[in-house]
N, C-alpha and C. Protein backbone atom coordinates (compact mmCIF):
# COMPACT_ATOMS: atom_id res chain seq x y z
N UNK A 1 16.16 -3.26 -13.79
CA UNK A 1 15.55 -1.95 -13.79
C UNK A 1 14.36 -2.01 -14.75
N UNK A 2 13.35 -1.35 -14.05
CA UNK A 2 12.10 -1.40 -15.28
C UNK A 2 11.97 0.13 -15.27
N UNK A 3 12.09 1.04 -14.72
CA UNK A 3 11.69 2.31 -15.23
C UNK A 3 12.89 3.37 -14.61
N UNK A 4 12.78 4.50 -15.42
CA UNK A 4 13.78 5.29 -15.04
C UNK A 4 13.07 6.71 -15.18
N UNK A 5 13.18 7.66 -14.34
CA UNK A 5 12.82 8.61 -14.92
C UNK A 5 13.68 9.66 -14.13
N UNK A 6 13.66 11.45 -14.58
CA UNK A 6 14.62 12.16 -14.16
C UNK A 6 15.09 12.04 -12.27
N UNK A 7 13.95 11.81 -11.68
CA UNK A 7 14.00 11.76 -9.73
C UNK A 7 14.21 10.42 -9.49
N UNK A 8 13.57 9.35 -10.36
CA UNK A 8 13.30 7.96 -9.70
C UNK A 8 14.11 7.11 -10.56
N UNK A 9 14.67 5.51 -9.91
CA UNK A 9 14.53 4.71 -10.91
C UNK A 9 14.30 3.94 -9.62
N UNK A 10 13.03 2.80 -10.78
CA UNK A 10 12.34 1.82 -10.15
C UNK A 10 13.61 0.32 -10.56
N UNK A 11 13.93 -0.47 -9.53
CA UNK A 11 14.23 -1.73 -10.09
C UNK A 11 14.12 -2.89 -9.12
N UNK A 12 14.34 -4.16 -9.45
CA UNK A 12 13.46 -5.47 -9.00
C UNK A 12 14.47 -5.98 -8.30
N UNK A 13 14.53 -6.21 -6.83
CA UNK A 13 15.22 -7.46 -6.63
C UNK A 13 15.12 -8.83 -6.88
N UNK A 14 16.17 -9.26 -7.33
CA UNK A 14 15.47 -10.70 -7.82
C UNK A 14 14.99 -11.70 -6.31
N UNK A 15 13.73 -12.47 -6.03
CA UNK A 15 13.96 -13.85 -5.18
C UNK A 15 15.17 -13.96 -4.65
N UNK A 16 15.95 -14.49 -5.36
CA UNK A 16 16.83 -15.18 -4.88
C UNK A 16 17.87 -14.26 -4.67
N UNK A 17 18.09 -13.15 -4.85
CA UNK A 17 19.26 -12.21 -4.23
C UNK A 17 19.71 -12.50 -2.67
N UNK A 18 20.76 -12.45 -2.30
CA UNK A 18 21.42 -12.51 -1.13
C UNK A 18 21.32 -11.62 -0.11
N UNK A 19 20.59 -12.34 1.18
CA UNK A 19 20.36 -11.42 1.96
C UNK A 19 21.66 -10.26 3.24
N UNK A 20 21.07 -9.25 3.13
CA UNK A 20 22.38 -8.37 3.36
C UNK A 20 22.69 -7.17 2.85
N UNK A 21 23.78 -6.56 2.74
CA UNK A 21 23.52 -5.47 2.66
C UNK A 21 24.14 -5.90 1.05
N UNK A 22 23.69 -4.66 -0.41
CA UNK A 22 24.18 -5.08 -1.38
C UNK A 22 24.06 -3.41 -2.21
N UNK A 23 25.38 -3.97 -3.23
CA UNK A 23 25.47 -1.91 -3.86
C UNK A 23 24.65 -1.89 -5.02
N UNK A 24 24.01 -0.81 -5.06
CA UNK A 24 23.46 -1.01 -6.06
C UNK A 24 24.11 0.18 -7.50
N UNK A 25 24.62 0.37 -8.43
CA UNK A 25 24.80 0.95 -9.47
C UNK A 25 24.17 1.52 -10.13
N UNK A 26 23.83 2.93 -10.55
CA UNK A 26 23.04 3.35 -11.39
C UNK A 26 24.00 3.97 -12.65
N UNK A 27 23.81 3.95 -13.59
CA UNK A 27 24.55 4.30 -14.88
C UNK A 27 23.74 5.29 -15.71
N UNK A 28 23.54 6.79 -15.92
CA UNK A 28 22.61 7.48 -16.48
C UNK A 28 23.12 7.29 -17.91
N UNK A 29 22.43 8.05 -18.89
CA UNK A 29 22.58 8.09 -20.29
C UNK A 29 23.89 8.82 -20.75
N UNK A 30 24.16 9.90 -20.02
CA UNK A 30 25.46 10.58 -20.51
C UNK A 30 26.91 9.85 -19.47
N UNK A 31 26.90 8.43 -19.00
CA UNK A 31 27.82 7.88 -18.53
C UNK A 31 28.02 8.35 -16.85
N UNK A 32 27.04 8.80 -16.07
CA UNK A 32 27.45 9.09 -14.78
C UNK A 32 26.58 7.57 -14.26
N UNK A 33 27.66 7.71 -13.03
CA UNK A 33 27.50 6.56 -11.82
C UNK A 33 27.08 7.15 -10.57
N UNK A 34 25.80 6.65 -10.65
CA UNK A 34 25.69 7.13 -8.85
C UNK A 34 25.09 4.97 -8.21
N UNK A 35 26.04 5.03 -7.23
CA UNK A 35 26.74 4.00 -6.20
C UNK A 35 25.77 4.33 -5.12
N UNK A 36 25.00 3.60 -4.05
CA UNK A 36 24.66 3.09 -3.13
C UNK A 36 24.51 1.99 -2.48
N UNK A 37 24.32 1.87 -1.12
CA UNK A 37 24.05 0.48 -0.37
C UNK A 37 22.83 0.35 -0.02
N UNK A 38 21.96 -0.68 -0.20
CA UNK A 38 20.75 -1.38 0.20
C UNK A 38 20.47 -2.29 0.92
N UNK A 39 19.70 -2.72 1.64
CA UNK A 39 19.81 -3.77 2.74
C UNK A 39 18.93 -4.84 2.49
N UNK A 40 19.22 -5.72 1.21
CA UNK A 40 18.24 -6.88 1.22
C UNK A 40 17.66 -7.80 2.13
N UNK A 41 16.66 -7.46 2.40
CA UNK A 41 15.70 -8.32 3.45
C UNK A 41 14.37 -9.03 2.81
N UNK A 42 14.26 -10.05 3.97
CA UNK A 42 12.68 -11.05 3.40
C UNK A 42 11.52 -10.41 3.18
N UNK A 43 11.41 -9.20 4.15
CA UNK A 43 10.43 -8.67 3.96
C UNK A 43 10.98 -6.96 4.00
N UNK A 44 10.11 -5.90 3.46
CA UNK A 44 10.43 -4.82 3.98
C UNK A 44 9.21 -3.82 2.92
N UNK A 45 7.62 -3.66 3.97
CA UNK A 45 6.50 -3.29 3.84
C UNK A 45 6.76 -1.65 3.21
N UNK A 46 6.16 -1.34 2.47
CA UNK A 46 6.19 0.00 2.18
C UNK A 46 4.25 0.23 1.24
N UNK A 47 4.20 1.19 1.71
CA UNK A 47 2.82 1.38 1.12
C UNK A 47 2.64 2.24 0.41
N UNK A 48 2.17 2.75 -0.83
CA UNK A 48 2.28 3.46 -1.82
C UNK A 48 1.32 5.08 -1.38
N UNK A 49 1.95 6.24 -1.68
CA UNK A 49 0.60 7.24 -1.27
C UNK A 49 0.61 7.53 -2.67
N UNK A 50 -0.48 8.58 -2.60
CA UNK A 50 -0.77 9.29 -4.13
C UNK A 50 -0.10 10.47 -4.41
N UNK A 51 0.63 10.76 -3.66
CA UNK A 51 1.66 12.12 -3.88
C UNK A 51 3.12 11.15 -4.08
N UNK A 52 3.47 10.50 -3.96
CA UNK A 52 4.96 9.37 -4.13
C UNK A 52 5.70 9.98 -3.22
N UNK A 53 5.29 10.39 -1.84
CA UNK A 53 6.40 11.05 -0.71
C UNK A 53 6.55 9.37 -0.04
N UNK A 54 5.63 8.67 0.38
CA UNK A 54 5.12 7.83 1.05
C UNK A 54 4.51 8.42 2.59
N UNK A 55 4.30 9.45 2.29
CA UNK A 55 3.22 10.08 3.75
C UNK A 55 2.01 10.29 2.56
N UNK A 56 0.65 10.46 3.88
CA UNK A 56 -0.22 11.15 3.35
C UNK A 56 -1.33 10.25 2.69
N UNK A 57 -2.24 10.75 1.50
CA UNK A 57 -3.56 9.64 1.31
C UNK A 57 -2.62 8.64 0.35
N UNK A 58 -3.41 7.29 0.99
CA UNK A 58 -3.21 6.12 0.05
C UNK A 58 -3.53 6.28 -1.16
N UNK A 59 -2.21 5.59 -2.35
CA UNK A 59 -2.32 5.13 -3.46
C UNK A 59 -3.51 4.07 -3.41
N UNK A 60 -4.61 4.00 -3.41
CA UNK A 60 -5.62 2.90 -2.97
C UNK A 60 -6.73 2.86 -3.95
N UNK A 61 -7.91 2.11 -4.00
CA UNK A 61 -8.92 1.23 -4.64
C UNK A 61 -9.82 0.95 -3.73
N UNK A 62 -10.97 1.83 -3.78
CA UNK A 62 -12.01 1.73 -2.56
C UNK A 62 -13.66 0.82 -3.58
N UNK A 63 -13.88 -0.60 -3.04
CA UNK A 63 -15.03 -0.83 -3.51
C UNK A 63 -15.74 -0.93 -2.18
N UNK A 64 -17.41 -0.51 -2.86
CA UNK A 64 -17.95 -0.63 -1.70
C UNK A 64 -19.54 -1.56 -2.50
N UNK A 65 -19.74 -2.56 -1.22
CA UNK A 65 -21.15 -3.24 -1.86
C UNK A 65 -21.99 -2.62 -1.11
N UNK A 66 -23.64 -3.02 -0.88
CA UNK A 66 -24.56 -2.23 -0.37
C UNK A 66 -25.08 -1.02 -1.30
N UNK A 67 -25.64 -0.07 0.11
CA UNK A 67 -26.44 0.97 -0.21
C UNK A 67 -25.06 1.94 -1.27
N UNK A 68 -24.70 2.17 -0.66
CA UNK A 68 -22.94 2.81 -0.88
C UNK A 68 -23.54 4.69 -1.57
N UNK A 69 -24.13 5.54 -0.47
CA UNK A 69 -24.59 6.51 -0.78
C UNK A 69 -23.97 7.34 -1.14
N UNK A 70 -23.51 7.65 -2.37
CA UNK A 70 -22.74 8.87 -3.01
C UNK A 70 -21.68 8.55 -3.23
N UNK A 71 -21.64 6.95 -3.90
CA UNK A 71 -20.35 6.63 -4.50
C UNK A 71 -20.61 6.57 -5.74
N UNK A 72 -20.07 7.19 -6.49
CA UNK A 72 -19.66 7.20 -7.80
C UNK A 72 -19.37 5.60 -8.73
N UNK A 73 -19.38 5.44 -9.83
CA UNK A 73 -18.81 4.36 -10.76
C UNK A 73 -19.50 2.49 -10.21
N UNK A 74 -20.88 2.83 -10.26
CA UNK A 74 -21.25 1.72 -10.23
C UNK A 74 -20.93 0.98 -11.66
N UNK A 75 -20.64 -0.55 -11.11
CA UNK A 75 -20.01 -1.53 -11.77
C UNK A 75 -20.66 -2.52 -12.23
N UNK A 76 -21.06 -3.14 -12.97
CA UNK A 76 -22.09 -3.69 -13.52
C UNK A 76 -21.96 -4.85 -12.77
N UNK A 77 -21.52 -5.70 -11.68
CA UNK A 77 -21.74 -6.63 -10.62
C UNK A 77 -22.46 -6.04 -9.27
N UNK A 78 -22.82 -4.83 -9.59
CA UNK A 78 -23.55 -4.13 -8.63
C UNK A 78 -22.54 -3.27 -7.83
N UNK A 79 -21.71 -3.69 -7.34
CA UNK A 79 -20.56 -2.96 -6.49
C UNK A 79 -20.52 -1.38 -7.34
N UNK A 80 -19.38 -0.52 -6.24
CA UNK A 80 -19.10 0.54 -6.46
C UNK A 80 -17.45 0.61 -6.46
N UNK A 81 -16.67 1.22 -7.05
CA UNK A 81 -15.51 1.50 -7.00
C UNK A 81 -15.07 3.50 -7.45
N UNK A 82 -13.84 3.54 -6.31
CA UNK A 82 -13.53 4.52 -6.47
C UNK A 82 -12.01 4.97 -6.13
N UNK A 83 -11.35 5.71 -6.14
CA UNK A 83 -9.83 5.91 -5.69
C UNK A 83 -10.45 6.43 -4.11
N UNK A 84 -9.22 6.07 -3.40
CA UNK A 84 -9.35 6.78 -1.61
C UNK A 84 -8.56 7.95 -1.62
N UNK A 85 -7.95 8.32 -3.20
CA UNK A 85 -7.16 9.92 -2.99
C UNK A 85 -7.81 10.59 -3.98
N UNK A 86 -7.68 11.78 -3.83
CA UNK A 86 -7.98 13.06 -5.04
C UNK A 86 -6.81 13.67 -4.72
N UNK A 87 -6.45 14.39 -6.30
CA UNK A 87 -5.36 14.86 -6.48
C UNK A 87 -5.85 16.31 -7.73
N UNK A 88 -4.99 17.47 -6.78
CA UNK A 88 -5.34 18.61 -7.61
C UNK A 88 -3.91 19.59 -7.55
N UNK A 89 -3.88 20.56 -8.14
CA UNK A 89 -2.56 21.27 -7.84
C UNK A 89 -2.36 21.56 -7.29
N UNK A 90 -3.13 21.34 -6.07
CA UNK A 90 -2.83 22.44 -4.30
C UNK A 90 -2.08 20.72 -3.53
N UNK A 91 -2.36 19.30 -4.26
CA UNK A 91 -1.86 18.57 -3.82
C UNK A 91 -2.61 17.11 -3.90
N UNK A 92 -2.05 15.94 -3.10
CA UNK A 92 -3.50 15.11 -2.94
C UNK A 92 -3.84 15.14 -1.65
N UNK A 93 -5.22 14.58 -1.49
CA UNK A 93 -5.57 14.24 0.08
C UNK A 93 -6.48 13.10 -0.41
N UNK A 94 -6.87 12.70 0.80
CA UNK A 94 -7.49 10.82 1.18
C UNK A 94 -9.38 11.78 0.41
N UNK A 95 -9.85 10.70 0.07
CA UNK A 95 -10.81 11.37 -0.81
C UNK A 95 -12.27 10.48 0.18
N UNK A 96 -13.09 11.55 0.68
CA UNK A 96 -13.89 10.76 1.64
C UNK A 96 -14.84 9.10 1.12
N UNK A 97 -14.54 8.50 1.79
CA UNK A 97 -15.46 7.24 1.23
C UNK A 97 -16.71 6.72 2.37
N UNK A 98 -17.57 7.29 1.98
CA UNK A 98 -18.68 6.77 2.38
C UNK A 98 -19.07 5.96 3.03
N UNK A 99 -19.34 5.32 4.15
CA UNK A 99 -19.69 3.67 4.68
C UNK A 99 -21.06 4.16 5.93
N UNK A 100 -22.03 3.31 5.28
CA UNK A 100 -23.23 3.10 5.49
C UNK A 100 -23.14 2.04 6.48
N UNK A 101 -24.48 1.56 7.21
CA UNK A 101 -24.15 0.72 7.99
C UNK A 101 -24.14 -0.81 7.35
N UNK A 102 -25.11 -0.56 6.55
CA UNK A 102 -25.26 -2.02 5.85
C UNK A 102 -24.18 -2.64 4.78
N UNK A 103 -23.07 -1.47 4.59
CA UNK A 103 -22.36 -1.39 3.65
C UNK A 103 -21.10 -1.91 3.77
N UNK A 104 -20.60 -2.85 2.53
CA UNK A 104 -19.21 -3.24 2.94
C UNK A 104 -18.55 -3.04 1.95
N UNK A 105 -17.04 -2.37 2.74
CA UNK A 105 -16.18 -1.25 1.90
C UNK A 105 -14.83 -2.24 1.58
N UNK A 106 -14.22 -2.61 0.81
CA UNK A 106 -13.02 -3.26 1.28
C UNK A 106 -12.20 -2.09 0.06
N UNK A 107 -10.74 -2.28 0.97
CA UNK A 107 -9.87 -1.12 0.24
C UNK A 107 -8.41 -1.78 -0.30
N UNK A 108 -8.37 -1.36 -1.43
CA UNK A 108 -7.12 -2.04 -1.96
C UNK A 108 -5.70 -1.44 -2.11
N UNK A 109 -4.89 -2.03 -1.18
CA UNK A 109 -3.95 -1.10 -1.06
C UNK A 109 -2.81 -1.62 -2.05
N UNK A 110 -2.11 -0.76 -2.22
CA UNK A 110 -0.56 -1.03 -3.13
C UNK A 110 0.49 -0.94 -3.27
N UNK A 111 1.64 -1.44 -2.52
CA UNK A 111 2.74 -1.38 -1.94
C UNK A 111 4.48 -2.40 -2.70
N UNK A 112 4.70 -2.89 -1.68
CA UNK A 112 6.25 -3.85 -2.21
C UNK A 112 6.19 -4.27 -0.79
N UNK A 113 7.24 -5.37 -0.93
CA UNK A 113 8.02 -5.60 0.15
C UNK A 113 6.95 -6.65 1.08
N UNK A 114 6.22 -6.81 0.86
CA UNK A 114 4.96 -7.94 1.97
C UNK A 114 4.53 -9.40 0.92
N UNK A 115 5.06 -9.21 0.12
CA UNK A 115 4.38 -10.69 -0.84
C UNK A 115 5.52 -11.86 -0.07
N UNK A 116 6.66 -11.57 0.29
CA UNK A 116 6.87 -12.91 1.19
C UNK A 116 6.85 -13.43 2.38
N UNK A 117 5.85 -12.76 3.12
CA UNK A 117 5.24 -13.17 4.28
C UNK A 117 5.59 -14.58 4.75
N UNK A 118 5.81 -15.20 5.69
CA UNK A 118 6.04 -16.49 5.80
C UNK A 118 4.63 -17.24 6.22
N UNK A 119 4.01 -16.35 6.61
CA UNK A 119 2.40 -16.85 6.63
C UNK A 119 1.42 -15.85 7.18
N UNK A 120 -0.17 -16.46 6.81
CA UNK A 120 -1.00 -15.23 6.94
C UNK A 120 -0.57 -14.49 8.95
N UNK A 121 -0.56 -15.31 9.51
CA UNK A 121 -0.27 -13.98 10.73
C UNK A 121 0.86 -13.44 10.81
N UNK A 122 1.64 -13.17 10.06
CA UNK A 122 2.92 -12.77 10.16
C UNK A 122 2.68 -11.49 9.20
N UNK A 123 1.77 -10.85 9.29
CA UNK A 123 1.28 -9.69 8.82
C UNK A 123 -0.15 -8.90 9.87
N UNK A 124 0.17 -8.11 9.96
CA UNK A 124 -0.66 -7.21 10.87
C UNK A 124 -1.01 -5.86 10.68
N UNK A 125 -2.32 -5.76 10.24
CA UNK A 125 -2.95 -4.37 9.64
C UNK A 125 -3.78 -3.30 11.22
N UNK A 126 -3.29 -2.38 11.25
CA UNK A 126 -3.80 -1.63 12.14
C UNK A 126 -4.39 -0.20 11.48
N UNK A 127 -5.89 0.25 11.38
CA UNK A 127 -6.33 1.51 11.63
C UNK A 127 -7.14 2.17 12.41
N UNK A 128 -6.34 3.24 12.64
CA UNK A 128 -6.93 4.07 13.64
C UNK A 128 -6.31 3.52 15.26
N UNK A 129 -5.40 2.77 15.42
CA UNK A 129 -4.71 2.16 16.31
C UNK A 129 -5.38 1.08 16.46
N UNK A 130 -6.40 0.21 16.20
CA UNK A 130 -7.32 -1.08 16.18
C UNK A 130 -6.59 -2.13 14.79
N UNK A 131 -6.54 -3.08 15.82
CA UNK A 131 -6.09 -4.12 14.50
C UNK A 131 -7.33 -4.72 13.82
N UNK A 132 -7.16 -5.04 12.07
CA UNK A 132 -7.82 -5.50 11.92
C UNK A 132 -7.30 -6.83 11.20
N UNK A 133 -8.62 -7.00 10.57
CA UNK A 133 -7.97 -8.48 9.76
C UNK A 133 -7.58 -8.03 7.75
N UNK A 134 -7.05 -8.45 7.24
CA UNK A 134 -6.79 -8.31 6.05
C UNK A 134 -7.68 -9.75 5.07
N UNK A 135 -7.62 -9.24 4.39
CA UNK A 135 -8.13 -10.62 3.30
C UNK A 135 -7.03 -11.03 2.23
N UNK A 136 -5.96 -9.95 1.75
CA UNK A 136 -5.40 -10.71 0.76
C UNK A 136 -4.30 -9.44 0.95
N UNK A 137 -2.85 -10.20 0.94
CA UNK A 137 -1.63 -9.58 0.96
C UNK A 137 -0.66 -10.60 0.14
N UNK A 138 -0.26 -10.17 -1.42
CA UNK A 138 0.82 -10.64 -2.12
C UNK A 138 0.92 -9.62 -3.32
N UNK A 139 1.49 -10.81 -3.98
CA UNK A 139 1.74 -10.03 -5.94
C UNK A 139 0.67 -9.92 -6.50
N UNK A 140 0.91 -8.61 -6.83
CA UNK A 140 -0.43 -7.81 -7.76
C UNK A 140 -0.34 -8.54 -8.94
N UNK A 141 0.78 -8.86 -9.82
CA UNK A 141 0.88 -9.19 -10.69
C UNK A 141 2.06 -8.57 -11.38
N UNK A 142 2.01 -7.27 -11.14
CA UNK A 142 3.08 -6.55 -11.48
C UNK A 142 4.48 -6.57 -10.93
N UNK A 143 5.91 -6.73 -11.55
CA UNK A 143 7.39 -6.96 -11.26
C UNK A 143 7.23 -5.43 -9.90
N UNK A 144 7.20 -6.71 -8.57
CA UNK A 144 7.32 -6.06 -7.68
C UNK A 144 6.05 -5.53 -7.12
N UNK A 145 5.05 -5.07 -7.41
CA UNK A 145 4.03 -4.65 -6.94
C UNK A 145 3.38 -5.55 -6.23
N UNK A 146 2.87 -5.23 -4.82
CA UNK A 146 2.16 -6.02 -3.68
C UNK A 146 0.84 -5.48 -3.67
N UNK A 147 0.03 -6.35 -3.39
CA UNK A 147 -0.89 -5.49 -3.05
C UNK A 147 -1.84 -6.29 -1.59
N UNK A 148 -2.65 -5.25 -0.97
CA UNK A 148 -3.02 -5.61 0.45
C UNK A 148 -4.74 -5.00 0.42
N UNK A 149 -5.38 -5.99 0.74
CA UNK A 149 -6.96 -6.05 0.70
C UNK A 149 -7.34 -5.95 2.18
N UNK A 150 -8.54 -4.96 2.40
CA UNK A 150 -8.52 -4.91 4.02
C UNK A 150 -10.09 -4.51 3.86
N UNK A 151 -10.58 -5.29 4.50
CA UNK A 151 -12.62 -4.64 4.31
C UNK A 151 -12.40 -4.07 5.93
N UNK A 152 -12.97 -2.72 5.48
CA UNK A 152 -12.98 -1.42 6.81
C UNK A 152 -13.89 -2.28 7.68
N UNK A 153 -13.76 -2.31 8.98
CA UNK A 153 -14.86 -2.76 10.05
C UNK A 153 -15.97 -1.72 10.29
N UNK A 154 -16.61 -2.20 10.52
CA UNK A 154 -17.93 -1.10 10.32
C UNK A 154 -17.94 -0.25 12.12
N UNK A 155 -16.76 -0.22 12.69
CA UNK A 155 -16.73 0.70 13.83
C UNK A 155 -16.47 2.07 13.29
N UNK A 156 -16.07 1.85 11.95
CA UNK A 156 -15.07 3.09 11.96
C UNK A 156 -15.96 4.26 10.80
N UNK A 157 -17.30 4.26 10.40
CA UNK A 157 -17.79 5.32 9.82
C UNK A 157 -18.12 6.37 10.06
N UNK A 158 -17.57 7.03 9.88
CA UNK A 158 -17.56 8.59 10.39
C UNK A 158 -16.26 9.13 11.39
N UNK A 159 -15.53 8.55 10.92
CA UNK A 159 -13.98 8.49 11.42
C UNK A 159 -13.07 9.58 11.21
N UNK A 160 -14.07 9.95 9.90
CA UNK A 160 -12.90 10.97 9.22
C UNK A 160 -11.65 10.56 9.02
N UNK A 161 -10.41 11.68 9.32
CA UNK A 161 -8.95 10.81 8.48
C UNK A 161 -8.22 9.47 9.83
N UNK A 162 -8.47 9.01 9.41
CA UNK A 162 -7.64 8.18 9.51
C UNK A 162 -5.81 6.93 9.25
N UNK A 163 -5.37 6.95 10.09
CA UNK A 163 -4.03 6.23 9.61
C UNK A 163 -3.91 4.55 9.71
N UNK A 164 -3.39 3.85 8.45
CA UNK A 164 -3.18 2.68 8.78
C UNK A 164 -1.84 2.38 8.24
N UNK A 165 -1.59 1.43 8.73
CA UNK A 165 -0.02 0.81 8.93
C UNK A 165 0.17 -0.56 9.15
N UNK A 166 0.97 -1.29 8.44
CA UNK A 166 1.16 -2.40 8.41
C UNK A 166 2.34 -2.75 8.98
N UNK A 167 2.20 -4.02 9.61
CA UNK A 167 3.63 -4.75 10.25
C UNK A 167 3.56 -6.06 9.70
N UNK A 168 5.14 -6.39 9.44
CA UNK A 168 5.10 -7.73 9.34
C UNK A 168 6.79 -8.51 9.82
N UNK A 169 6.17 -9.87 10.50
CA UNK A 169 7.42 -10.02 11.10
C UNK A 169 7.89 -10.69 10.19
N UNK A 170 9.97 -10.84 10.32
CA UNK A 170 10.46 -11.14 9.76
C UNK A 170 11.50 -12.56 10.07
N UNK A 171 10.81 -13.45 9.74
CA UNK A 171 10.89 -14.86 10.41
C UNK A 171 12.96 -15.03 10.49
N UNK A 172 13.41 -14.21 9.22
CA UNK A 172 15.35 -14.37 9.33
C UNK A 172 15.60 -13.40 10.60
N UNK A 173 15.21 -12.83 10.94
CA UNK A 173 15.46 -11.44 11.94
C UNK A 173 15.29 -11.34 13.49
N UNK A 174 13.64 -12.02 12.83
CA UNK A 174 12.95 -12.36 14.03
C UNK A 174 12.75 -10.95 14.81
N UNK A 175 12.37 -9.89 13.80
CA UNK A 175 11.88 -8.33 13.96
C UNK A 175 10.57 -8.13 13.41
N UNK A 176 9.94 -7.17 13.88
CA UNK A 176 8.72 -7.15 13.30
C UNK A 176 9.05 -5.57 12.55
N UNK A 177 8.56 -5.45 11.10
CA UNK A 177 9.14 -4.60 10.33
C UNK A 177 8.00 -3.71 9.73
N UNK A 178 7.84 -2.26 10.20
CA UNK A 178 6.54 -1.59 10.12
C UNK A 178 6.80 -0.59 8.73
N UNK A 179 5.40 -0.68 7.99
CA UNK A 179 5.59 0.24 7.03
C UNK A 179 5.45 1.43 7.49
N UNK A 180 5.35 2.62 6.25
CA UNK A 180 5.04 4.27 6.28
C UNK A 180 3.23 4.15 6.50
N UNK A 181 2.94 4.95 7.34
CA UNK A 181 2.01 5.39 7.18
C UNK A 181 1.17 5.81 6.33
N UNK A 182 -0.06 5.74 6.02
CA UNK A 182 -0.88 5.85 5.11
C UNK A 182 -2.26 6.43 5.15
N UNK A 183 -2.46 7.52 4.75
CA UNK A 183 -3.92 8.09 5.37
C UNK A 183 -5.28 7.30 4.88
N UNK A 184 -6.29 7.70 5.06
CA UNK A 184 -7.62 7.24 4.67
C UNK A 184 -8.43 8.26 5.29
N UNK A 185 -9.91 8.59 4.59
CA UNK A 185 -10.88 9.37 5.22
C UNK A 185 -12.22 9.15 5.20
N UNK A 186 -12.82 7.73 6.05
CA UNK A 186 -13.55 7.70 6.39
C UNK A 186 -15.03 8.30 7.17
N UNK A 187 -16.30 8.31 5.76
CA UNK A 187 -17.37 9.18 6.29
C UNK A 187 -18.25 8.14 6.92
């Protein structure tokens, strides 16, 4: 377990845990047990939003190179970076990102469950129902955190919201195993 808080607790399966179904134990501070079952698998995609429902705008990392007109936080390598959500008390939503024609956007997504891919096609990024290609799907670095790199194709500017979703097959199963949906709002 690395974090606990009053709704959530976050914790790590190890590698090498046994695949199958397995209980997991929670023990709070004043001695209560709350008991469940989990289904350890090789893979099992989940994508992070910015509200923590897992619907709705991506938990995401939008850089964009080029013209990049009315992006905010230029970066001293020239690029632009920005979040793909805004978040206010009425809620979050996908926060529009800009794409010019000359412009290339790649978006960083942040999830679990996809860093053991058995190889690069055994992952499959679709938005807006169009597959595309990804550039980089593993460990962020962080216990458990994945993360998934996808440069937007330049069909899609002025798209407005958009959904993407990831699949990845699961070479023990031999299922192909789809994450939650994830918004974006492409101008």
């Amino acid at each position: 377990m690395y974090y606990a808080g009053p709704n959530q607790v976050n914790y790590y399966v190890p590698t090498k845990a046994q695949l199958g179904p397995a209980t997991i134990t929670v023990t709070s501070g004043d001695g209560a047990q709350t008991t469940g079952t989990v289904l350890v698998a090789p893979v099992a995609p989940g994508l992070f939003t910015a509200n923590a429902s897992g619907q709705g705008a991506a938990a995401a990392l939008a850089i964009c190179a080029g013209v990049c007109a009315g992006w905010p936080n230029l970066q001293p390598n020239g690029q632009y970076v920005q979040d793909a959500f805004t978040c206010s008390s009425a809620g979050c939503a996908p926060q529009p990102l800009g794409m010019g024609s000359s412009d290339t956007v790649v978006v960083e997504f942040f999830g679990t469950g996809f860093r053991h891919i058995s190889s690069t096609g055994a992952l499959t990024v679709q938005i807006k129902g169009q597959s595309v290609p990804y550039q980089y799907a593993g460990a962020q670095g962080d216990i458990g955190l994945d993360q998934l790199n996808v440069q937007l194709p330049n069909s899609l500017p002025g798209s407005g919201l958009v959904n993407l979703v990831l699949s990845v097959q699961d070479t023990v199963d031999n299922v192909s195993v789809t994450s939650n949906t994830v918004t974006l709002n492409i101008q």
